[in-house]
Protein backbone atom coordinates (compact mmCIF):
# COMPACT_ATOMS: atom_id res chain seq x y z
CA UNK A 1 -15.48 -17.75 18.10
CA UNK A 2 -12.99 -17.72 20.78
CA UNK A 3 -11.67 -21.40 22.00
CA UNK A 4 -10.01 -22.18 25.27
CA UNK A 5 -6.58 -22.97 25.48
CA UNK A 6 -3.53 -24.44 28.34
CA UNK A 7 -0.05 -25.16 28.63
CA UNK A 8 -0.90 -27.90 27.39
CA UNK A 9 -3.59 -27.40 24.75
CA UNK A 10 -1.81 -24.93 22.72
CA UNK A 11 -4.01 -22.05 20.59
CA UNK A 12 -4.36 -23.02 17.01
CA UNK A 13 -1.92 -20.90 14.52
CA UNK A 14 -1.06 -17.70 14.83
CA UNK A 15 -3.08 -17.26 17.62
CA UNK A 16 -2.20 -16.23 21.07
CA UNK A 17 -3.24 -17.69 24.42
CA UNK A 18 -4.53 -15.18 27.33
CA UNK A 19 -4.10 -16.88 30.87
CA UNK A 20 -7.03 -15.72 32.87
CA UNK A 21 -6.07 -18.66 35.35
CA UNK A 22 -3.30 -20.93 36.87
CA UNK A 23 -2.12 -22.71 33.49
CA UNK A 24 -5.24 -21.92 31.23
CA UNK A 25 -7.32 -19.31 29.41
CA UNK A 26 -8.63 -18.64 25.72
CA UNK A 27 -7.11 -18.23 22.17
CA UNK A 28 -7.28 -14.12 20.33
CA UNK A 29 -5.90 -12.83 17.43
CA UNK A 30 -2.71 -10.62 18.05
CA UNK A 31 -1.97 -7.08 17.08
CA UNK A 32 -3.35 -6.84 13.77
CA UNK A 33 -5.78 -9.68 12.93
CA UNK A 34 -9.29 -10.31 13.46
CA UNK A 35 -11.10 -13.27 14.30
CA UNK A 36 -13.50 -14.61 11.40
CA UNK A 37 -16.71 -17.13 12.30
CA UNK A 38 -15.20 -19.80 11.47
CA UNK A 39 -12.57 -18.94 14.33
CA UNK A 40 -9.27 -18.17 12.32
CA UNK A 41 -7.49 -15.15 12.25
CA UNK A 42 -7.19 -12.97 9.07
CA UNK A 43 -4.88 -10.16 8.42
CA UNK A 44 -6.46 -6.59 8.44
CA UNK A 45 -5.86 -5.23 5.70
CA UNK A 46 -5.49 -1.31 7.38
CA UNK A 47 -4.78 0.32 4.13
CA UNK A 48 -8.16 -0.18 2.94
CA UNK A 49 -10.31 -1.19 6.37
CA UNK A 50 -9.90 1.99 8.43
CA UNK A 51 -11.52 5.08 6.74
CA UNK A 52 -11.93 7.42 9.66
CA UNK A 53 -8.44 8.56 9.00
CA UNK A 54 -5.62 9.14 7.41
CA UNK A 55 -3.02 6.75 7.92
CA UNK A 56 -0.31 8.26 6.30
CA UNK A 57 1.06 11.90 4.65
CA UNK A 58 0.25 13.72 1.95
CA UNK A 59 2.44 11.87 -1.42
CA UNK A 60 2.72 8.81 0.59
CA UNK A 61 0.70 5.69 -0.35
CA UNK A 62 -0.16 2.77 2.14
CA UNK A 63 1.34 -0.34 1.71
CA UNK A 64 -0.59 -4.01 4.26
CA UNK A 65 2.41 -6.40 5.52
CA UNK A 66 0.94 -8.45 7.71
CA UNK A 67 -0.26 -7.87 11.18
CA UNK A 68 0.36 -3.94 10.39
CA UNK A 69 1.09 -1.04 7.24
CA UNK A 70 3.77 0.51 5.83
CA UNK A 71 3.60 4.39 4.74
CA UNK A 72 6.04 4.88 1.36
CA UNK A 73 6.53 8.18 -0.61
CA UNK A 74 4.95 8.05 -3.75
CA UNK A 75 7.17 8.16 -6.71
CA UNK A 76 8.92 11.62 -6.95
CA UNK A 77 8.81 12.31 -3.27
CA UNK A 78 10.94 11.97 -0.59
CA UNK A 79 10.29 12.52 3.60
CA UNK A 80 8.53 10.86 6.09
CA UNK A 81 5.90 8.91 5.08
CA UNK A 82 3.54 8.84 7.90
CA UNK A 83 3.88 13.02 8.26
CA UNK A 84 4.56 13.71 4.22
CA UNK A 85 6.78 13.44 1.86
CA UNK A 86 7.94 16.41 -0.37
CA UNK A 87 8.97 16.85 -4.28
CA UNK A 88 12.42 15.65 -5.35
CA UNK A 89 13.91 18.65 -7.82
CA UNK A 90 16.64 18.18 -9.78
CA UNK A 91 18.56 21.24 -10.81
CA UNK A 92 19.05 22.65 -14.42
CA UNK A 93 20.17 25.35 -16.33
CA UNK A 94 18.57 25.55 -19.52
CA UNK A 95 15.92 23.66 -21.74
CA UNK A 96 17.85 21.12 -22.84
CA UNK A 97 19.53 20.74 -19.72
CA UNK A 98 16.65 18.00 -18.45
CA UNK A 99 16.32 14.31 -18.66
CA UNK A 100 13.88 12.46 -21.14
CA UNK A 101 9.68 13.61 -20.48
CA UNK A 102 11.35 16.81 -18.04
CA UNK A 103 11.28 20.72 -18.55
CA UNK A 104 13.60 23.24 -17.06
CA UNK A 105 10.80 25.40 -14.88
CA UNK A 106 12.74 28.03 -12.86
CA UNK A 107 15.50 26.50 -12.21
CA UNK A 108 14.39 22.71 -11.58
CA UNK A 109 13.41 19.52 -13.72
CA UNK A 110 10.03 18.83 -13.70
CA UNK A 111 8.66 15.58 -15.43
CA UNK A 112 5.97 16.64 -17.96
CA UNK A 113 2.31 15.25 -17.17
CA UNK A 114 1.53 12.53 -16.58
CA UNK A 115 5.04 11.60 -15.73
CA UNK A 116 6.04 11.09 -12.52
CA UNK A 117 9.74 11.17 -11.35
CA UNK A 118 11.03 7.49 -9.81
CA UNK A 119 14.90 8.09 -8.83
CA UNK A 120 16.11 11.03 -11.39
CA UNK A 121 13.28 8.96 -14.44
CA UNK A 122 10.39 10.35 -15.17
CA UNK A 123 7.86 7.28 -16.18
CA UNK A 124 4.36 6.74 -17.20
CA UNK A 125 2.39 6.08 -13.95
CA UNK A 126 1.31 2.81 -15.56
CA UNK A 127 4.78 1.77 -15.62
CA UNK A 128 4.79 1.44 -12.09
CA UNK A 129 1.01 0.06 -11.83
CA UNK A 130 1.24 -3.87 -11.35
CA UNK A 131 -2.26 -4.97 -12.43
CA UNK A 132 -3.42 -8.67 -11.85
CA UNK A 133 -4.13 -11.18 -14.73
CA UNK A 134 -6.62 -10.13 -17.26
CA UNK A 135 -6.56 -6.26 -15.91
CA UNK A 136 -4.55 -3.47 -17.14
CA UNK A 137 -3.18 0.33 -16.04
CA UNK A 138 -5.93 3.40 -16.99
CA UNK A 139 -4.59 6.93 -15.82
CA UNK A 140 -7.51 8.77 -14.04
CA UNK A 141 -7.42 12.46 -12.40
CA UNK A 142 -6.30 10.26 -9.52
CA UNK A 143 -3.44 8.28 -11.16
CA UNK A 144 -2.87 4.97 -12.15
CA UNK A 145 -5.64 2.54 -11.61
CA UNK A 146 -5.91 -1.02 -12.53
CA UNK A 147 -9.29 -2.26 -14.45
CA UNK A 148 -10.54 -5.78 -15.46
CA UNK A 149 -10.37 -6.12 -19.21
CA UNK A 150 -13.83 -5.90 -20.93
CA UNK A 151 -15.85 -9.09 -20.07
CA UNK A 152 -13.87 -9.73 -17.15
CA UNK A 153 -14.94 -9.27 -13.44
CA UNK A 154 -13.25 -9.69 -10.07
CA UNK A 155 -10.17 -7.42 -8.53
CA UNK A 156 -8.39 -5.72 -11.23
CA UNK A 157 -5.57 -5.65 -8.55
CA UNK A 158 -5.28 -9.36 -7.71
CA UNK A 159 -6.90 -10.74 -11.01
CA UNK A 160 -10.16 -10.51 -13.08
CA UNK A 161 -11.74 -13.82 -13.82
């Protein structure tokens, strides 16, 4: 629900005023935000509202600020986000010739499953997983996920009541 607005009735918070006359006009969310029913504007959350496609490369994960997203590359990976990001290798000459959790494979560190490589590191997905209260880190075929502990419901990524 829209309201009016002037130069001298001002739209409510982070809203914007469109003049469609001399000195007055109505109130809409800007770039990024919808307007709810009770006539405030909420963030949209683009990482997880907008399914018809993909909003960032391959090994890149999608990260809401407000009014917008951020594309990062996933730990491991370096490039450009939005297009895809690539494997970070790390030379080495021999089998002992690897960090902590890495092999020598053909010339290159690799971390060993599950590890993933963050800087020249190889740690535990769940290490980098920040769960909410009451939730904690499972690994899945599709990484790290965040659950509610057993009798606890809600958002395992905000907090589980």
């Amino acid at each position: 629900v829209s309201r009016n607005c002037s130069t001298t009735n001002p739209c409510p918070k982070n809203q914007e005023c469109v003049f469609t006359g001399v000195g007055y006009g109505f109130c809409i969310c800007p770039h990024g935000y919808t307007m709810e029913a009770n006539g405030y504007c909420r963030d949209i959350n683009e990482c997880t509202e907008i399914e018809d496609w993909a909003l960032c490369g391959p090994n890149a994960e999608c990260i809401n600020i407000p009014g917008s997203y951020d594309c990062v590359c996933t730990p491991s990976y370096t490039g450009n986000p939005k297009k895809g990001c690539s494997l970070i290798n790390i030379p080495c000459h021999g089998e002992n010739n690897c960090p902590q959790n890495q092999k020598c494979v053909q010339g290159q560190c690799h971390c060993l499953p599950p590890y993933v490589l963050q800087g020249k590191v190889c740690k535990h997905p769940c290490d980098l997983k920040i769960c909410g209260q009451y939730a904690g880190c499972v690994l899945t075929d599709y990484g790290a996920k965040c659950e509610c502990n057993e009798g606890f419901t809600g958002n395992p990524n905000q907090g589980c009541l």
